[in-house]
Structures are given as structure tokens and as C-alpha cells.
N, C-alpha and C. Protein backbone atom coordinates (compact mmCIF):
# COMPACT_ATOMS: atom_id res chain seq x y z
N UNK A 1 -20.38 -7.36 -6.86
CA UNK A 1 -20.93 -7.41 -5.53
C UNK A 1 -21.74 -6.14 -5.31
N UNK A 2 -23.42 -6.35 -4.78
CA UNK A 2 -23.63 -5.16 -4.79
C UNK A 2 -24.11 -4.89 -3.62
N UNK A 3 -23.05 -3.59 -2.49
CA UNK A 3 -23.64 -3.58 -0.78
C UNK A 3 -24.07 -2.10 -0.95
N UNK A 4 -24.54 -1.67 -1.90
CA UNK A 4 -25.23 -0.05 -1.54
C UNK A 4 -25.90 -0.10 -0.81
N UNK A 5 -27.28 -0.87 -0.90
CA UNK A 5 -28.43 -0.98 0.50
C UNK A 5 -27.39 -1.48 1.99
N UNK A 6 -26.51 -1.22 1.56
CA UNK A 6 -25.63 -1.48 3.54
C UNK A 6 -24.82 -0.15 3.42
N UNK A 7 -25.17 0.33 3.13
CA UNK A 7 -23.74 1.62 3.20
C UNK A 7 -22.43 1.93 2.76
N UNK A 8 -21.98 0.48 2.07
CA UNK A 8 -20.71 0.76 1.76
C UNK A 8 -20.32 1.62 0.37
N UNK A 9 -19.15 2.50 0.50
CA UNK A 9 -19.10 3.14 -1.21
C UNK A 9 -18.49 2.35 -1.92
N UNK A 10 -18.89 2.41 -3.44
CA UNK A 10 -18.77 1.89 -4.33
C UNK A 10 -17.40 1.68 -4.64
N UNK A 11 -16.20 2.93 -4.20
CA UNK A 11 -15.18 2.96 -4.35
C UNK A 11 -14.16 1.71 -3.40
N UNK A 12 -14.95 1.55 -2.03
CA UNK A 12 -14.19 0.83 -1.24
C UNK A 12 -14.58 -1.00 -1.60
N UNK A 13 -15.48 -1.11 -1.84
CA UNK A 13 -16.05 -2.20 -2.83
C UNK A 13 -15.43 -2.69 -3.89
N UNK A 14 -14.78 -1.88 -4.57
CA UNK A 14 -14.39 -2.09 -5.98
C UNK A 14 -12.74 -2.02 -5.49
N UNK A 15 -11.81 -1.48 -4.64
CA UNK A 15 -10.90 -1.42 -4.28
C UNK A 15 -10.66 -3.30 -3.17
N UNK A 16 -11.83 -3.68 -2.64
CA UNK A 16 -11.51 -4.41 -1.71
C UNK A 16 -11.58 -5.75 -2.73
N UNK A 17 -12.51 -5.71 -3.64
CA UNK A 17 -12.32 -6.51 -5.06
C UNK A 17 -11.08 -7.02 -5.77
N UNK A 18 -10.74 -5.89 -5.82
CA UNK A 18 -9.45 -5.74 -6.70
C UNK A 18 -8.19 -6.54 -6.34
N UNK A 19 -8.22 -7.28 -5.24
CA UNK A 19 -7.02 -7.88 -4.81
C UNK A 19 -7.27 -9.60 -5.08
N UNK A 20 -8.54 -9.50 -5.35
CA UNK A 20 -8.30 -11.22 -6.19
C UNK A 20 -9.15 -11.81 -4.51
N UNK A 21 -10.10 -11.41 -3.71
CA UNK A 21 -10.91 -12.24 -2.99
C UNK A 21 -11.59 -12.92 -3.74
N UNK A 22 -11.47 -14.22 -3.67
CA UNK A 22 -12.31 -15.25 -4.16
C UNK A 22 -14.20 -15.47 -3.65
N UNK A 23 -13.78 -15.14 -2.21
CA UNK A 23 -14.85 -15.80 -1.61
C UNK A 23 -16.02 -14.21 -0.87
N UNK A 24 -16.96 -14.78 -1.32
CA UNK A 24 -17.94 -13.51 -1.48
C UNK A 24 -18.16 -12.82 0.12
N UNK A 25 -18.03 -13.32 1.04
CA UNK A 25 -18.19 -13.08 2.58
C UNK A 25 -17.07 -12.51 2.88
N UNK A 26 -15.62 -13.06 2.50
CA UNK A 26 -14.27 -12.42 2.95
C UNK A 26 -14.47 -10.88 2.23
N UNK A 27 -15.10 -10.83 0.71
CA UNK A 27 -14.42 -9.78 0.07
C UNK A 27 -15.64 -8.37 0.72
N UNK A 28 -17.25 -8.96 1.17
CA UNK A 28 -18.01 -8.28 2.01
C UNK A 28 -17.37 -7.50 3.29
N UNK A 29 -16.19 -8.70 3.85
CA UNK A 29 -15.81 -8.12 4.94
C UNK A 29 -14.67 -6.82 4.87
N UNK A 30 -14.15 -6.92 3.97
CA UNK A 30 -13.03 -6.74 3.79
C UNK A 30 -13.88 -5.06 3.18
N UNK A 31 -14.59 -5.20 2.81
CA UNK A 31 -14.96 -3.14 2.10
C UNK A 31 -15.54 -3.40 3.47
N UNK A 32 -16.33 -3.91 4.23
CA UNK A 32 -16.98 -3.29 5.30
C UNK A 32 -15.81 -3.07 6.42
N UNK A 33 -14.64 -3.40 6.70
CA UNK A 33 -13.39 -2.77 7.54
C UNK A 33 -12.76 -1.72 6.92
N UNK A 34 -12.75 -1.11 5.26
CA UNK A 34 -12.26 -0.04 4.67
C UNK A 34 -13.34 0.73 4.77
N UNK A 35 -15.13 0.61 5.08
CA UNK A 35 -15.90 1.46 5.40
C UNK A 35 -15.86 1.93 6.66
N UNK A 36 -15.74 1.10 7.77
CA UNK A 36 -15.09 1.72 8.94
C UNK A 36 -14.20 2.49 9.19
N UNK A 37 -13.31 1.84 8.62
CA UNK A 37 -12.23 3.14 8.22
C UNK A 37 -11.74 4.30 7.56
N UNK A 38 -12.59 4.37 7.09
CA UNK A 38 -12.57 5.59 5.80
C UNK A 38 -13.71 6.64 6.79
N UNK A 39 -14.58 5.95 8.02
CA UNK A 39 -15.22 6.64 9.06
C UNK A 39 -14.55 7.00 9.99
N UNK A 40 -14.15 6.16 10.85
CA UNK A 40 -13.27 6.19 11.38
C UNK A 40 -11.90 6.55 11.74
N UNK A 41 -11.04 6.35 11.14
CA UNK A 41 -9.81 5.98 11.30
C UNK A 41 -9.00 7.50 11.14
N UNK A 42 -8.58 8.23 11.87
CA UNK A 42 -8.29 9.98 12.00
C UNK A 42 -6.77 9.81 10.45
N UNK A 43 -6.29 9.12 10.74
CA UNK A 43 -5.59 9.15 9.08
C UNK A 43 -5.58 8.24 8.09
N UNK A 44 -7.46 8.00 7.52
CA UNK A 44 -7.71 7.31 6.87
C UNK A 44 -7.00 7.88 5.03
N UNK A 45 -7.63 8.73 4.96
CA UNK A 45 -7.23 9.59 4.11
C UNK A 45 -5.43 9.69 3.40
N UNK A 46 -4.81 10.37 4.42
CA UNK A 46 -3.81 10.66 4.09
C UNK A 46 -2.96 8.78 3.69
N UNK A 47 -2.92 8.33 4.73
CA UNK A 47 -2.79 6.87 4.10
C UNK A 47 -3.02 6.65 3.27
N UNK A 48 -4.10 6.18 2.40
CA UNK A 48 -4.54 6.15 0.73
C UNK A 48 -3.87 6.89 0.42
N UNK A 49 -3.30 7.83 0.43
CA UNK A 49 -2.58 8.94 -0.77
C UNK A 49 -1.35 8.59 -0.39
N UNK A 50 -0.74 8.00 0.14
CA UNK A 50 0.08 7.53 0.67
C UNK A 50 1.40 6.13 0.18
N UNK A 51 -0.37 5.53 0.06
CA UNK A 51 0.03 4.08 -0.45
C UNK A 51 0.12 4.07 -1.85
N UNK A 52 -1.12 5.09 -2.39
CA UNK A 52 -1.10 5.23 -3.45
C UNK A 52 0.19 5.88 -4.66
N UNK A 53 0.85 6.40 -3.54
CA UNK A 53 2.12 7.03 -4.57
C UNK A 53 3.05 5.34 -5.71
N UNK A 54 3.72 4.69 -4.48
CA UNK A 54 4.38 3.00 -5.13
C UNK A 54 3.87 2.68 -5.72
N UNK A 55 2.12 2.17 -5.38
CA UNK A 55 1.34 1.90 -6.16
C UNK A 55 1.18 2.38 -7.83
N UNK A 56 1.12 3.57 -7.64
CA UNK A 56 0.93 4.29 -9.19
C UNK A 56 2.52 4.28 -9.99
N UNK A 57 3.60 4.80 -8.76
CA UNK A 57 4.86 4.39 -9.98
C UNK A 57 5.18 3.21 -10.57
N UNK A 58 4.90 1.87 -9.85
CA UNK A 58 5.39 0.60 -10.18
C UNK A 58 3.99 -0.02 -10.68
N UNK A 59 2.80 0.65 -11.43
CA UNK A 59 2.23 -0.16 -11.90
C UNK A 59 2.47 -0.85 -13.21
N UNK A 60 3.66 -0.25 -14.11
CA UNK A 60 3.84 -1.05 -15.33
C UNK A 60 4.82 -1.78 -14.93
N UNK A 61 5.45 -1.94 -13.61
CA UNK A 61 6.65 -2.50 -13.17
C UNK A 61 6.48 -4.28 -12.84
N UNK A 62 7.42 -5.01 -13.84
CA UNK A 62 7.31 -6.60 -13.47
C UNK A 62 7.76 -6.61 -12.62
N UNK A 63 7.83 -6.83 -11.62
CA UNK A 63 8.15 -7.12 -10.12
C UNK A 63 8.37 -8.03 -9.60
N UNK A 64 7.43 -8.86 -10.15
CA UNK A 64 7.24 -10.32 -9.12
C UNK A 64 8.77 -11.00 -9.71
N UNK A 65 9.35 -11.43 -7.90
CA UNK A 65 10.71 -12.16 -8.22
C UNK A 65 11.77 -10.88 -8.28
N UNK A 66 11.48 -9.85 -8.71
CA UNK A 66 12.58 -8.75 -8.33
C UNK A 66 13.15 -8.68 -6.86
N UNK A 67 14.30 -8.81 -6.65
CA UNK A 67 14.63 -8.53 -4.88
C UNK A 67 14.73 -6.81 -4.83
N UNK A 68 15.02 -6.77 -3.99
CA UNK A 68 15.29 -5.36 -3.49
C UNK A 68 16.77 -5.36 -2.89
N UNK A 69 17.76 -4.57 -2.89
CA UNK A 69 19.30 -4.66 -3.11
C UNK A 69 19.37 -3.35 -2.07
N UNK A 70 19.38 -3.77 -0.83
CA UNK A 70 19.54 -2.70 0.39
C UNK A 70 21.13 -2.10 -0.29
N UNK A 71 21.92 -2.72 -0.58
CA UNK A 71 23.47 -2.36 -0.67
C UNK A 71 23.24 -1.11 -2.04
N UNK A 72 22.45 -0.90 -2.96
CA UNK A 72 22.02 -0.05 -3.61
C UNK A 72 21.40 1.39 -3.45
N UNK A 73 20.95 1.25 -2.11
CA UNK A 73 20.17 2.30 -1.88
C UNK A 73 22.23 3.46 -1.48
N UNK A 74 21.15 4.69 -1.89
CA UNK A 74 21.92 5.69 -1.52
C UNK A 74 21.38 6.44 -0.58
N UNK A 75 20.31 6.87 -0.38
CA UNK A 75 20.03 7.67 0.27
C UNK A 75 19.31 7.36 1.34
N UNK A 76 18.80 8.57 2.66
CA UNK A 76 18.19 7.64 4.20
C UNK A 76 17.29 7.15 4.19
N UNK A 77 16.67 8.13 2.98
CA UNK A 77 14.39 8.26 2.70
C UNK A 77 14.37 6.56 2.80
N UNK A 78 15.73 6.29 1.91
CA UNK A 78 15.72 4.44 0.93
C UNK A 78 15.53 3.74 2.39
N UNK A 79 16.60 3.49 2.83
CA UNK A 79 16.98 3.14 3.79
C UNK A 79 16.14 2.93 5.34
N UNK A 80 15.00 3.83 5.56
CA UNK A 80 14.16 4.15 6.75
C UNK A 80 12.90 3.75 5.78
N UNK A 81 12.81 3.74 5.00
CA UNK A 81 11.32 2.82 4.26
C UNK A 81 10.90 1.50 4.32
N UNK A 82 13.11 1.25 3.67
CA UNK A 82 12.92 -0.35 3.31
C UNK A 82 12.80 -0.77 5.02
N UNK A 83 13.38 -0.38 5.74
CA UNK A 83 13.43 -0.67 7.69
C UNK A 83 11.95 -0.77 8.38
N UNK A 84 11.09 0.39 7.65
CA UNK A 84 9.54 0.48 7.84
C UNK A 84 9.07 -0.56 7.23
N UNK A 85 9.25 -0.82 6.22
CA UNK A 85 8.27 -2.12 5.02
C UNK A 85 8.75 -3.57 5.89
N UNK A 86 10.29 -3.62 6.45
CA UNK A 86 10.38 -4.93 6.93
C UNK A 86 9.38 -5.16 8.25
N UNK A 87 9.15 -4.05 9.67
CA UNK A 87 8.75 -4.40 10.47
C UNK A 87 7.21 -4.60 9.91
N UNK A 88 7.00 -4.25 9.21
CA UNK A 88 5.19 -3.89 8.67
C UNK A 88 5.53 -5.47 8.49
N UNK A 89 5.72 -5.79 7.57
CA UNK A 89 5.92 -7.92 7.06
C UNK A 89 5.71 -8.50 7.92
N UNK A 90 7.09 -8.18 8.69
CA UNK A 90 6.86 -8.84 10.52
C UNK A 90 5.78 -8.90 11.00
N UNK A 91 4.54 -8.42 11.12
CA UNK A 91 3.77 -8.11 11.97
C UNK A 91 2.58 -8.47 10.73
N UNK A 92 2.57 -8.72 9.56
CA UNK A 92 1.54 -8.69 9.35
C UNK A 92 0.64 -9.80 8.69
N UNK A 93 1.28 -10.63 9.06
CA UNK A 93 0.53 -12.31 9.35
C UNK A 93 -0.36 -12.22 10.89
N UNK A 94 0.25 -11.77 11.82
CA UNK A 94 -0.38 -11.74 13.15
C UNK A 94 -1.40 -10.78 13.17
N UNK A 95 -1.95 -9.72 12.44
CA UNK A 95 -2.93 -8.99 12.73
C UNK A 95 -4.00 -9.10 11.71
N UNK A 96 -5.07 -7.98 12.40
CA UNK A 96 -6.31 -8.37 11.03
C UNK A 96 -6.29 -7.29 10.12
N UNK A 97 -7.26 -7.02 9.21
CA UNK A 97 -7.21 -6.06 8.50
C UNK A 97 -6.83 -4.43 8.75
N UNK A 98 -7.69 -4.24 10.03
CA UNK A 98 -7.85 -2.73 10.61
C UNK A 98 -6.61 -2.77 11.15
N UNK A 99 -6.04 -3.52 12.11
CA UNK A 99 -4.84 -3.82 12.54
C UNK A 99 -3.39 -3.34 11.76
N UNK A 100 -3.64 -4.02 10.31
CA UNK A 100 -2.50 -3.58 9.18
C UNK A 100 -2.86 -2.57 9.08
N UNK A 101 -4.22 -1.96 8.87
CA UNK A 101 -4.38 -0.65 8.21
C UNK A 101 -3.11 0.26 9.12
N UNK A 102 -3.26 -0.07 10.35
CA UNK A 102 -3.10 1.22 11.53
C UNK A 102 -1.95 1.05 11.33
N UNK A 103 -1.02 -0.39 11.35
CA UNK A 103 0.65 -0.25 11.23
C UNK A 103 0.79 0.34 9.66
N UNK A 104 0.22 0.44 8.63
CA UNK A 104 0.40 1.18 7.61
C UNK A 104 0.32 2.76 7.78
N UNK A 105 -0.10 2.86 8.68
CA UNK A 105 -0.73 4.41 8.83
C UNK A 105 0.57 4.93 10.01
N UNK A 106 0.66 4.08 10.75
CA UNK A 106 1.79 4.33 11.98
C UNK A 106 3.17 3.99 11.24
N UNK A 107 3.46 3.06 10.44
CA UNK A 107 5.01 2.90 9.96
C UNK A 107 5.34 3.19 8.96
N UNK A 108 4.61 2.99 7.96
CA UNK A 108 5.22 3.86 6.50
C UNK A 108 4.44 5.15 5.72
N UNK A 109 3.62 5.33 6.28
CA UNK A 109 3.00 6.63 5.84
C UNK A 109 4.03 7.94 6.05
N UNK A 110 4.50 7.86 6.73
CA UNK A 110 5.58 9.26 6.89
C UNK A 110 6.91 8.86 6.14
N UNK A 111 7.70 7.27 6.05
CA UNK A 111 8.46 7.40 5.07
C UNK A 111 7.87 6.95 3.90
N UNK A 112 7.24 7.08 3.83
CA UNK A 112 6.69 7.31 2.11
C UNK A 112 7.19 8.23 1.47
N UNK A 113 6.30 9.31 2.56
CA UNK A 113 6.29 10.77 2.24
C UNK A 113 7.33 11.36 2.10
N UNK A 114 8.51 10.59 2.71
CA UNK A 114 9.65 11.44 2.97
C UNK A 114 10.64 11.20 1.16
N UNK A 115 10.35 9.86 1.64
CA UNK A 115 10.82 8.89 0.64
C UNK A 115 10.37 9.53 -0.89
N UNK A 116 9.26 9.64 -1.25
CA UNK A 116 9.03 10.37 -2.16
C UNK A 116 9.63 11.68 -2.89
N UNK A 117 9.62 12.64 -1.77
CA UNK A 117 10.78 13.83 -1.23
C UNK A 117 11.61 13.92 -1.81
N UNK A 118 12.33 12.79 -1.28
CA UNK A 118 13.73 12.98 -1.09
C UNK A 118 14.38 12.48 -2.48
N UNK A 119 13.96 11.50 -2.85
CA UNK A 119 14.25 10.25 -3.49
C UNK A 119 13.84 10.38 -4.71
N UNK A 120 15.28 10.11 -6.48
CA UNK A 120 14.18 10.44 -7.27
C UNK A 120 14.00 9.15 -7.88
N UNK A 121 12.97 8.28 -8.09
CA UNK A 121 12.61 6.87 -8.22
C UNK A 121 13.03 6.93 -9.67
N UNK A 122 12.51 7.14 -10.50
CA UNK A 122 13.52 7.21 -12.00
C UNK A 122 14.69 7.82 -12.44
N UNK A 123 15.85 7.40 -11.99
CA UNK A 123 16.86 7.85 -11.74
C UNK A 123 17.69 7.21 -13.29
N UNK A 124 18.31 8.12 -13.62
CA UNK A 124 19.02 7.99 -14.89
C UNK A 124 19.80 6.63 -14.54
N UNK A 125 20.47 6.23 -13.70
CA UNK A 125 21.19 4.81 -13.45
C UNK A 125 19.88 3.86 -13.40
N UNK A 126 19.90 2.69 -14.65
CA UNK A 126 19.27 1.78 -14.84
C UNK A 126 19.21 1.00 -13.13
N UNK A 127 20.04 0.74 -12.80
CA UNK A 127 20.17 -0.39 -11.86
C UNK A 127 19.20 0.39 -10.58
N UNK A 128 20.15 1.48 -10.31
CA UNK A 128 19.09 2.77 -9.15
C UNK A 128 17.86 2.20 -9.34
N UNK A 129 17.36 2.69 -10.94
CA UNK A 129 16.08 2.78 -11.14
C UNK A 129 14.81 1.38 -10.63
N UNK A 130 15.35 0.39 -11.13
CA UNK A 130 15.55 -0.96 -11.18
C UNK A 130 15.11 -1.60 -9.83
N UNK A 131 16.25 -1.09 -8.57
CA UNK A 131 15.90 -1.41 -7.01
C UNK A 131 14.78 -0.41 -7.29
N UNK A 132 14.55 0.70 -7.15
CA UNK A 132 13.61 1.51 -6.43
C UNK A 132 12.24 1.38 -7.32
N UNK A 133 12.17 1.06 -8.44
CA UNK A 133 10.96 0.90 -8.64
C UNK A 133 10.60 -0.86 -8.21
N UNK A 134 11.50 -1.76 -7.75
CA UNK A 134 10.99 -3.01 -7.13
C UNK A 134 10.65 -2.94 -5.67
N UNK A 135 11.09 -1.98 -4.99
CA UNK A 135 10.98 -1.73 -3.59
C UNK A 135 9.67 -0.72 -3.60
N UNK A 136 9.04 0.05 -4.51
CA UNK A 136 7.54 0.08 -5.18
C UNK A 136 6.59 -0.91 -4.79
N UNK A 137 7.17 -1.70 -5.74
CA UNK A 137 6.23 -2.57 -6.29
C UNK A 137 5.90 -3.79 -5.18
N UNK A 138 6.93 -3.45 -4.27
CA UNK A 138 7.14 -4.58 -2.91
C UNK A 138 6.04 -3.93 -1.96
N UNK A 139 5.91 -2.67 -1.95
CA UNK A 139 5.06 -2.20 -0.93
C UNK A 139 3.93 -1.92 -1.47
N UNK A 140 3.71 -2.02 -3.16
CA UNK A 140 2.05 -1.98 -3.44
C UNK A 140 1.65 -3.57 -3.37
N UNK A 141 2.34 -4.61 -3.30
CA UNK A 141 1.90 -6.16 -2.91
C UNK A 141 1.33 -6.19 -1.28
N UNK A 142 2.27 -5.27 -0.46
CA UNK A 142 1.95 -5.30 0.74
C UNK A 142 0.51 -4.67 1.05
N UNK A 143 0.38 -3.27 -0.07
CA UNK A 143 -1.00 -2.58 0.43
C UNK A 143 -1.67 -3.85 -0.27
N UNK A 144 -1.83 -4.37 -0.96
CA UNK A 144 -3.35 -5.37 -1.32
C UNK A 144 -3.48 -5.91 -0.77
N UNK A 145 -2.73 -6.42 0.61
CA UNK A 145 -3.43 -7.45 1.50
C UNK A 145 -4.81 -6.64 1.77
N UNK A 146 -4.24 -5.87 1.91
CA UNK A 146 -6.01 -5.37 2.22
C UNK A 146 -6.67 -4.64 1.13
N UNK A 147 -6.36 -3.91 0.30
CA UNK A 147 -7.39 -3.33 -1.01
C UNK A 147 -6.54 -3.07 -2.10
N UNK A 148 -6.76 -2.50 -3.15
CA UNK A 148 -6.03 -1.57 -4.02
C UNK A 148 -6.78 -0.33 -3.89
N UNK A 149 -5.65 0.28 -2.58
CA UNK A 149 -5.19 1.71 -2.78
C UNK A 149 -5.76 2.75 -3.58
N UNK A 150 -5.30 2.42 -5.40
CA UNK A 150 -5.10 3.29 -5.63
C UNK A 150 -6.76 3.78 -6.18
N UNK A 151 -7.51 2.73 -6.13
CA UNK A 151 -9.48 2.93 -6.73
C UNK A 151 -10.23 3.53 -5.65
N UNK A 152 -9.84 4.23 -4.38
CA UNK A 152 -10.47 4.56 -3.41
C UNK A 152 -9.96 6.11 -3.65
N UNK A 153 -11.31 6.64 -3.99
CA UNK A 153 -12.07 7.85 -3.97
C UNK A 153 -10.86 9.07 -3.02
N UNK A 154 -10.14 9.60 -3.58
CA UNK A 154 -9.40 10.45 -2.96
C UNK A 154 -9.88 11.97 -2.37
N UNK A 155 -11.19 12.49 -1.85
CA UNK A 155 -11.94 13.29 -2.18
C UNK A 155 -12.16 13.52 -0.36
């Protein structure tokens, strides 16, 4: 797809791609709401780096069909993420793109961060390891509703 003569960067193009839009107008629309936002949006930025952490640990991670085992978690980071990732779900059939962006930016951007922190995702216990890199891989499915994260220009 090529929108240089419209303004969009190459990075948000190739990120809004990346999630498997079929149809050439949705996937237009879809970098032109991550170009707004990447203008716009006062924590465009930190979000991407954000999302991008799950994203990058659980990319060799098979996932699909993995549950996530709340009774596993040990620690709060676990616990106040997986609580953030459920209301984000909730809500995110009913809104549009910019919409998710902002509940991404308002509900799990800070336990990410914390989560990251706190939490060590490759944890010598197979099973530990196991939930937390599927509860990853659960919230980099969630960032592609709208792009892949992790191809947008961190700069």
C-alpha cells in the first residue's frame, strides 16, 4: 500500500498491515487513525513501548488456545493486568479504533509497566513461565486489533 503522497509514515502503514486487513480502505483507515495518533494523542508514544514489551516476549510463544490460569499468578503486577486486559475485552467490541487506542493507553499502559517491574516472565517454574508468557501473548492479540505494535518507529 503506498500513502506517502497523504502523509502517512511508512512505519504506521506497515504496522496497520501487519494484522492481516484484507480490505484495502479498512487497512487505509486504520494507519490513517495511528497517524492521528502518533499526532495527536499526548501518550501516543509511551503506549507503543508499552504494548510492545508482551508483544516482543511472547513472539516465539504458541499461544493460540493457551488459557491463562488466574489461580497461578503470584504476584499483584499479575493480578491488576490480567483485571486491566479483562475490562479492555469488555469494552472493546463497542468502540472504534482511537477509542481502543485511549482504553489501551488509560488501562494497561501503567500495569504493563508495573507488571514488567515487578514480575519475572521467565521464571524457572515451567508452569509460572507457561501462564505468563500466555497472558503475553493474550495481550499482543488484543494490541492487533488495531496494529502491530511492535513495527512502529520508536523514535
Amino acid at each position: 500500500m503506498y500513502l506517502r503522497g497523504e502523509g502517512i509514515r511508512y512505519d504506521l502503514v506497515e504496522a496497520a498491515l501487519a494484522v492481516g486487513v484484507d480490505d484495502v480502505g479498512q487497512a487505509k483507515n486504520r494507519a490513517e487513525a495511528l497517524q492521528r495518533l502518533s499526532e495527536d494523542h499526548p501518550d501516543f508514544l509511551p503506549t507503543v513501548i508499552a504494548a510492545t514489551r508482551p508483544i516482543n516476549i511472547s513472539k516465539d510463544f504458541e499461544g493460540d488456545g493457551v488459557p491463562v490460569d488466574p489461580a497461578l499468578f503470584e504476584e499483584d503486577a499479575e493480578k491488576e493486568l490480567w483485571a486491566a486486559y479483562e475490562r479492555v475485552v469488555a469494552e472493546a467490541e463497542r468502540v472504534n479504533l482511537v477509542e481502543l487506542f485511549d482504553l489501551f493507553s488509560k488501562e494497561l499502559r501503567d500495569p504493563i509497566d508495573t507488571y514488567f517491574d515487578d514480575v519475572l516472565v521467565m521464571a524457572q517454574d515451567q508452569k509460572l513461565r507457561r501462564n505468563r508468557l500466555a497472558m503475553c501473548w493474550q495481550l499482543s492479540q488484543l494490541f492487533r486489533r488495531i496494529a502491530d505494535f511492535s513495527l512502529i518507529v520508536q523514535a
